[in-house]
Protein backbone atom coordinates (compact mmCIF):
# COMPACT_ATOMS: atom_id res chain seq x y z
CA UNK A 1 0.00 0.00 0.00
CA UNK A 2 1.03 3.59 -0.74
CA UNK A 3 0.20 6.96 0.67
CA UNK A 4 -1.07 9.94 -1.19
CA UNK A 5 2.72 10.84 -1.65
CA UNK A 6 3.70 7.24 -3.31
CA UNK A 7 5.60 6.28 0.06
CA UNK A 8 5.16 2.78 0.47
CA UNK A 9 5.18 1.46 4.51
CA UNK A 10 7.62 -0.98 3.75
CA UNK A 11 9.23 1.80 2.45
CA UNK A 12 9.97 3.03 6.24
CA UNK A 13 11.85 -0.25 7.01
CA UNK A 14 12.32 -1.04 10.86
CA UNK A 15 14.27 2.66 11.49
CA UNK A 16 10.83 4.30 9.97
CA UNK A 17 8.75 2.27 12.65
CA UNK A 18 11.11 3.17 15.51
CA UNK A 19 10.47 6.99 14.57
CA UNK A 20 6.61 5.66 15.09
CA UNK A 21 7.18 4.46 18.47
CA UNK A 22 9.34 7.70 19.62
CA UNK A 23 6.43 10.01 18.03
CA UNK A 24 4.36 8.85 21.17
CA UNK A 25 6.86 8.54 23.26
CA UNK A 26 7.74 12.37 22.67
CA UNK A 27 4.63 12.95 24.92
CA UNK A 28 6.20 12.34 27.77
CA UNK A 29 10.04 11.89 27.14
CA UNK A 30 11.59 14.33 24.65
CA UNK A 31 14.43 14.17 26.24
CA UNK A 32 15.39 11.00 25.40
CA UNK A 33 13.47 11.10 22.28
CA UNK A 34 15.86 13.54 20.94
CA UNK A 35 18.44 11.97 22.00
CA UNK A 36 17.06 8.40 20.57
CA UNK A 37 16.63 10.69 17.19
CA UNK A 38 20.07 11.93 16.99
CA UNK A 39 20.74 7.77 16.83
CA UNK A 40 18.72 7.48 13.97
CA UNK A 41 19.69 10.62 12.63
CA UNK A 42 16.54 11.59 11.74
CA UNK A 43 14.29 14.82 12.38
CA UNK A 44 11.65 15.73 14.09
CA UNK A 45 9.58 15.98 11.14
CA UNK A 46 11.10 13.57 9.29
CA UNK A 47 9.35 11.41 13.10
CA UNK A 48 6.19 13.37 12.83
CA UNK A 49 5.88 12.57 8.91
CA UNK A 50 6.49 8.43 9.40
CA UNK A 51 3.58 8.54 12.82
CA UNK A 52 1.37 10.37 9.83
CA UNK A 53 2.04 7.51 7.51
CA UNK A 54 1.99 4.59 10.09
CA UNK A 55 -1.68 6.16 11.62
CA UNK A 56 -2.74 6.71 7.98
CA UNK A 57 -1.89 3.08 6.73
CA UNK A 58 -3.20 1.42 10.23
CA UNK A 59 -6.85 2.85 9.17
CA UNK A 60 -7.31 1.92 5.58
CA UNK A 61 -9.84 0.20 5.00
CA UNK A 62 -7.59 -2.44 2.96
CA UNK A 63 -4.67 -2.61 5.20
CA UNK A 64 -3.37 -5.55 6.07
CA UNK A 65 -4.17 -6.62 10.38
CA UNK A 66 -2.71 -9.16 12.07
CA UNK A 67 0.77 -9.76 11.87
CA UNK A 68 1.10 -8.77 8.06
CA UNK A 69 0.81 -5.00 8.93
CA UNK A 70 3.95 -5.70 11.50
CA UNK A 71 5.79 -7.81 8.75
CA UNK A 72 5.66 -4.92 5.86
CA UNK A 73 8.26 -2.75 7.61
CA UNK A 74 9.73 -5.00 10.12
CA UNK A 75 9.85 -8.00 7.95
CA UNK A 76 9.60 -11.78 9.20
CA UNK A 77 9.02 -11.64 13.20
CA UNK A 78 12.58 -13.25 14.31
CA UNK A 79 10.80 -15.61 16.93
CA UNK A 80 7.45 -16.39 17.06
CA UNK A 81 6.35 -18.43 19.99
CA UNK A 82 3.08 -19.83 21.87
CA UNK A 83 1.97 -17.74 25.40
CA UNK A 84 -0.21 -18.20 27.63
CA UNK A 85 -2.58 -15.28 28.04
CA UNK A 86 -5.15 -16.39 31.11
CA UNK A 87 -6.96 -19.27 29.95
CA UNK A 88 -5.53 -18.57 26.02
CA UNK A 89 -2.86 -19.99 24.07
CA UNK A 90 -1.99 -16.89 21.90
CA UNK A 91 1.22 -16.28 19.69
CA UNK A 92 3.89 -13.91 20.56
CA UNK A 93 5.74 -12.42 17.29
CA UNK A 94 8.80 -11.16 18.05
CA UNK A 95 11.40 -8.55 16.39
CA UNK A 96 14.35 -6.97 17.50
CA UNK A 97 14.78 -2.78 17.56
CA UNK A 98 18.25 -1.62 17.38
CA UNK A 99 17.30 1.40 19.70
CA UNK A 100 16.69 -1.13 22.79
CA UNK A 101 19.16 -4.05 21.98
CA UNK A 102 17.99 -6.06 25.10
CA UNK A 103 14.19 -5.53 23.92
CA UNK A 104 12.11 -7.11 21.20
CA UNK A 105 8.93 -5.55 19.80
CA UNK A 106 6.00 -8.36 20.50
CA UNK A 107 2.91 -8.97 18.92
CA UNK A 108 0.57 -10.86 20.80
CA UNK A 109 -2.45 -12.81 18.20
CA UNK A 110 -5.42 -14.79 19.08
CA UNK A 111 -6.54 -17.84 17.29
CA UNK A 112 -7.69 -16.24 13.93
CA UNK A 113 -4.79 -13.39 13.87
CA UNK A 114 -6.42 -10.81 16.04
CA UNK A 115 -3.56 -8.70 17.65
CA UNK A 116 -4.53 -8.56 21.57
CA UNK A 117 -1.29 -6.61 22.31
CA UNK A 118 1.65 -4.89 20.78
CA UNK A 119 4.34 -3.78 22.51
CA UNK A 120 7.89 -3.62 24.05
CA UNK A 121 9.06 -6.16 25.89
CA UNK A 122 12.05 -7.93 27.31
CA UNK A 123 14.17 -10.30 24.89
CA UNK A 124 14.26 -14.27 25.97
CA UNK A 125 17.14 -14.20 28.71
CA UNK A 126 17.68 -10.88 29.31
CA UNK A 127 18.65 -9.67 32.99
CA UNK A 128 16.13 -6.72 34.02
CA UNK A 129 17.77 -4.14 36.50
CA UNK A 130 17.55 -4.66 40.30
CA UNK A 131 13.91 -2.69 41.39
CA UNK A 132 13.84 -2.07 45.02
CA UNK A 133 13.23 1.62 45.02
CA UNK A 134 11.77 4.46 43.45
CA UNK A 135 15.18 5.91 42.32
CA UNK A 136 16.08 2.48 40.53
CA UNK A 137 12.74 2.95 38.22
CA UNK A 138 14.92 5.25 35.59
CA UNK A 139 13.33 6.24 32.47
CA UNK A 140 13.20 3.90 29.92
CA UNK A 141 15.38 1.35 32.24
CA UNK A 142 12.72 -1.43 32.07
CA UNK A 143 9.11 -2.40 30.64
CA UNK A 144 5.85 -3.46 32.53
CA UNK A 145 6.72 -7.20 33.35
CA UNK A 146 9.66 -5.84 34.89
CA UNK A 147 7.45 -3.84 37.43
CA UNK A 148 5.23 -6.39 37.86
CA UNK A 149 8.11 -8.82 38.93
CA UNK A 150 9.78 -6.92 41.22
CA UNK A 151 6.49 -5.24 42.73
CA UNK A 152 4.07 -8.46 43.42
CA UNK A 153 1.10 -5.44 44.57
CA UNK A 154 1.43 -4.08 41.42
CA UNK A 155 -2.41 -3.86 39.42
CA UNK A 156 -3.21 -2.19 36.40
CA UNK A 157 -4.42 1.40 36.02
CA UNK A 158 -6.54 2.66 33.02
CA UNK A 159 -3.90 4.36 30.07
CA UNK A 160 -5.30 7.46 28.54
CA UNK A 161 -4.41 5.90 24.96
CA UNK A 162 -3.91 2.09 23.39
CA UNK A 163 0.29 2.81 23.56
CA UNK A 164 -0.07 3.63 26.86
CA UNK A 165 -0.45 1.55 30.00
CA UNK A 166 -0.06 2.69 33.72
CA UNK A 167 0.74 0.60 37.14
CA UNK A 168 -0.07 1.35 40.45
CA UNK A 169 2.56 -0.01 43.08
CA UNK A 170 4.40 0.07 46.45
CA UNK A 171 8.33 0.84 46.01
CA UNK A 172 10.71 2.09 48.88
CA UNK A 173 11.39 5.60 49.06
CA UNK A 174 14.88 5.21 49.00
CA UNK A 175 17.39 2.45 51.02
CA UNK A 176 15.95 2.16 54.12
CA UNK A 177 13.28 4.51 53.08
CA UNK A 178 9.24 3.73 53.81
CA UNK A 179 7.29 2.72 51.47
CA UNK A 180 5.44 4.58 49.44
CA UNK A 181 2.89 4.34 46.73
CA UNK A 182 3.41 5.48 43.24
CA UNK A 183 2.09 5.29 39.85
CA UNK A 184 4.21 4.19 36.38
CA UNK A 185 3.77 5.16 33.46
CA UNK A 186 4.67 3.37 30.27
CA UNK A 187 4.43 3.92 26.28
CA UNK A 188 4.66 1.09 23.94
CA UNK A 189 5.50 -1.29 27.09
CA UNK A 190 8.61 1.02 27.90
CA UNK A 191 8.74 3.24 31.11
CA UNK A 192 8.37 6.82 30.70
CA UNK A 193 8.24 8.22 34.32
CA UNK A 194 6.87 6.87 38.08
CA UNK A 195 4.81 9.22 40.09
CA UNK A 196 4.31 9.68 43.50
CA UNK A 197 0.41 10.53 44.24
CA UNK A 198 0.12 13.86 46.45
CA UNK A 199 -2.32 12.43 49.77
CA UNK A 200 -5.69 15.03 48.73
């Protein structure tokens, strides 16, 4: 499929789709989404213009869904492997982004090809950093499993958009510290910042 312009979304390849994922990421981080740019050596417009393309081509009416509309700029998923999802066997598709070497983009289909969830997550055997505190939850350091490991209270909080997903938890203050309860956030599975709600 092509846009108005003739720009094909295989055309953007897997550094076009990382631009995708640091549009929304921008949000919250620009920091490190300019930073993450300067990588890629790309633009912000040059981001802005590939989220236009990757929104535009997710709501045709003939675009491919499922795991085809993954595979046209990413290509074959490296791994692809069964999951357990509750009381479902789903498929996890996996493919590695060169921005976050010890993450793979997953795609998560039910029987049929629906996608249930899309996302960043940690790469078969990777080592998540140690989460005690709050000061150990750094930006980008980790991705929601990781919380949900290390915090065993943590429970899901609604996201104000599909990318988006938000934890409520109990973390230590600092070494030694109390505990206190905060509030993660996270775009595409990836943390963008941790909260500490103000008592009303």
């Amino acid at each position: 499929m092509t846009d108005a312009g003739g720009h094909s979304v295989r055309d953007m390849g897997v550094r076009g789709f990382q631009l995708v994922l640091l549009r929304r990421m921008a949000d919250t981080r620009p920091d490190l989404v300019d930073d993450a740019r300067r990588v890629l050596d790309a633009s912000r417009t040059e981001m802005r213009e590939a989220n236009r393309r990757w929104q535009a081509f997710t709501r045709a009416a003939r675009a491919p869904r499922g795991v085809r509309r993954y595979a046209l700029p990413l290509g074959p998923p490296a791994r692809v492997r069964d999951v357990a999802v509750g009381d479902l066997v789903c498929r996890a598709h996996h493919w590695p982004l060169p921005l976050w070497p010890e993450l793979v983009f997953e795609v998560v289909t039910v029987a049929g090809g629906g996608v249930v969830q899309e996302w960043l997550v940690r790469d078969d055997g990777g080592a998540p950093p140690p989460l005690r505190t709050l000061a150990d939850l750094a930006p980008w350091s980790c991705v929601v499993d990781d919380v949900v490991r290390a915090f065993p209270d943590a429970r899901p909080l609604e996201g104000d958009a599909p990318s988006r997903w938000r934890l409520a938890f109990t973390a230590l203050a600092g070494d030694g510290g109390r505990p206190v309860p905060a509030v993660a956030d996270f775009t595409w599975g990836l943390l963008q910042r941790v909260t500490v709600p103000t008592a009303p």
